[in-house]
Protein backbone atom coordinates (compact mmCIF):
# COMPACT_ATOMS: atom_id res chain seq x y z
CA UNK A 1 35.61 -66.58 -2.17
CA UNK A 2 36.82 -62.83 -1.53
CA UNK A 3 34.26 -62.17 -4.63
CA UNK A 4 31.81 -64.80 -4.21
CA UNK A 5 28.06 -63.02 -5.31
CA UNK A 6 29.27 -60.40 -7.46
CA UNK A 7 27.49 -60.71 -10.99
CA UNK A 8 29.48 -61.17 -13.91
CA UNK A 9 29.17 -57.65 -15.66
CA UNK A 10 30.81 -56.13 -12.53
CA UNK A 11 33.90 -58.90 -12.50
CA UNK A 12 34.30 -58.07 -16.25
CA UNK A 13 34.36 -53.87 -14.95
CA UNK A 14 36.91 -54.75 -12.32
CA UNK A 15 39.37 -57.22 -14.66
CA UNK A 16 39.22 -54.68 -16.83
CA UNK A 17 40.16 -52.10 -13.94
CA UNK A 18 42.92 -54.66 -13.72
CA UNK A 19 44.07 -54.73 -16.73
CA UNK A 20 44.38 -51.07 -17.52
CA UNK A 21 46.54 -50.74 -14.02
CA UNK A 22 49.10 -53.25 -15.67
CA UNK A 23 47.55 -56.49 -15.10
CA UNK A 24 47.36 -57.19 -18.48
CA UNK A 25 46.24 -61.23 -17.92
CA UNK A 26 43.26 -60.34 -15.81
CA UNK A 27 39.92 -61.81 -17.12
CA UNK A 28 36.67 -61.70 -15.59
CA UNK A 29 36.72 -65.45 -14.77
CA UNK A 30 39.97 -65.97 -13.30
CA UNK A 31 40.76 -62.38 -12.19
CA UNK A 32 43.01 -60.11 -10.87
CA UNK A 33 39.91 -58.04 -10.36
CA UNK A 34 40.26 -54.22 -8.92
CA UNK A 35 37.59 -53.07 -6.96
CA UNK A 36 36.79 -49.66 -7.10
CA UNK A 37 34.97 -46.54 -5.30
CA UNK A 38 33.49 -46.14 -8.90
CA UNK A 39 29.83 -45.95 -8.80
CA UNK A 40 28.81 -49.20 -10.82
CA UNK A 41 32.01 -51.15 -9.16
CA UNK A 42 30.81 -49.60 -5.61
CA UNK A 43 27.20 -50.47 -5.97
CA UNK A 44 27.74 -54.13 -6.91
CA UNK A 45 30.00 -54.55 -4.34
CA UNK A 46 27.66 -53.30 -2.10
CA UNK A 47 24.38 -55.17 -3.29
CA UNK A 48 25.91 -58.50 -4.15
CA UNK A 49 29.11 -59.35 -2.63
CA UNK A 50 28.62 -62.10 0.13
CA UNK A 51 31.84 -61.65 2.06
CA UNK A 52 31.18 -59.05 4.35
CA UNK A 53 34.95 -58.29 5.06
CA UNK A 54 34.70 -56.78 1.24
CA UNK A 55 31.38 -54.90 1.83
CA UNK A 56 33.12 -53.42 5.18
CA UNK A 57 36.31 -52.43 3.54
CA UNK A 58 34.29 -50.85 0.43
CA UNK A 59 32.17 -48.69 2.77
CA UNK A 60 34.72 -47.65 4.95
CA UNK A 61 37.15 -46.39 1.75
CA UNK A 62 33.86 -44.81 0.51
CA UNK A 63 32.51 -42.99 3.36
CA UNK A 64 36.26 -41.78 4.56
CA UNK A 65 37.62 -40.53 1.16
CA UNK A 66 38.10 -36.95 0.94
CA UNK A 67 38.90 -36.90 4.82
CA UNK A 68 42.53 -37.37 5.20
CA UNK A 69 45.74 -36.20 3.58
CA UNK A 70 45.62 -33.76 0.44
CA UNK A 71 41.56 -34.64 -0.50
CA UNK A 72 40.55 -33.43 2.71
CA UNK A 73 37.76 -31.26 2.22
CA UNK A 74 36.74 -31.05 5.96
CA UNK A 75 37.89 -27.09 6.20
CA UNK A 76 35.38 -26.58 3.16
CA UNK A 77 32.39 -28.72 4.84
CA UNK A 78 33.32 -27.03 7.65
CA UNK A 79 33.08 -23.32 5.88
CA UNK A 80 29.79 -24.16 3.83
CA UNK A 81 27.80 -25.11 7.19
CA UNK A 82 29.61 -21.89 9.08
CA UNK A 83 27.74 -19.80 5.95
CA UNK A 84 24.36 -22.22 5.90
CA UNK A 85 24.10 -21.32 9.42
CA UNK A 86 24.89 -17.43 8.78
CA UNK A 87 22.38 -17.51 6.07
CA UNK A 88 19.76 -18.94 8.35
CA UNK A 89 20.27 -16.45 11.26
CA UNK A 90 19.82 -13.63 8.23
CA UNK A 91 16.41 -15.34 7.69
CA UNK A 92 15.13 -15.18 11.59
CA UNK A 93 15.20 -19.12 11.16
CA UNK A 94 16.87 -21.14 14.49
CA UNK A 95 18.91 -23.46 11.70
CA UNK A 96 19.34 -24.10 8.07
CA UNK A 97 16.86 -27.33 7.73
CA UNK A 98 14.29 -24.52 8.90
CA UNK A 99 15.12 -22.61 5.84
């Protein structure tokens, strides 16, 4: 049920997922499956999965990755607005979307 929806080009991407992880039984019928932030994997997820729980858990992984531990790029978002807004203010604009 966990599943349930996805097509079966995208089970066949995440047994195979499963299989190169060490799962080396996992078919696209009868799983394991591994669900990734991959695009394809992330996109079906997204589009055809039915049990929201999934969808939720895929979004949230996707939208928080790169925001906690060593990945965390928030001091570099953080720098390249600083310098979009510097840039702006060298312009005469009030903001960068003005630019």
């Amino acid at each position: 049920k966990e599943i349930e929806g996805l097509p079966a080009t995208s089970l066949g991407l995440a047994a195979q997922t499963a299989v190169s992880k060490g799962h080396e039984n996992a078919t696209a019928e009868n799983g394991p499956w591994m669900i990734t932030l991959d695009a394809p994997c992330l996109f079906a997820v997204m589009q055809h999965a039915r049990n929201r729980a999934l969808r939720e858990e895929v979004y949230r992984a996707n939208i928080t990755r790169a925001s906690s531990g060593d990945l965390d790029n928030t001091p570099i978002i953080n720098q390249i607005l600083k310098l979009r807004m510097e840039k702006a203010r060298l312009l005469n604009y009030n903001s960068y979307a003005e630019v």
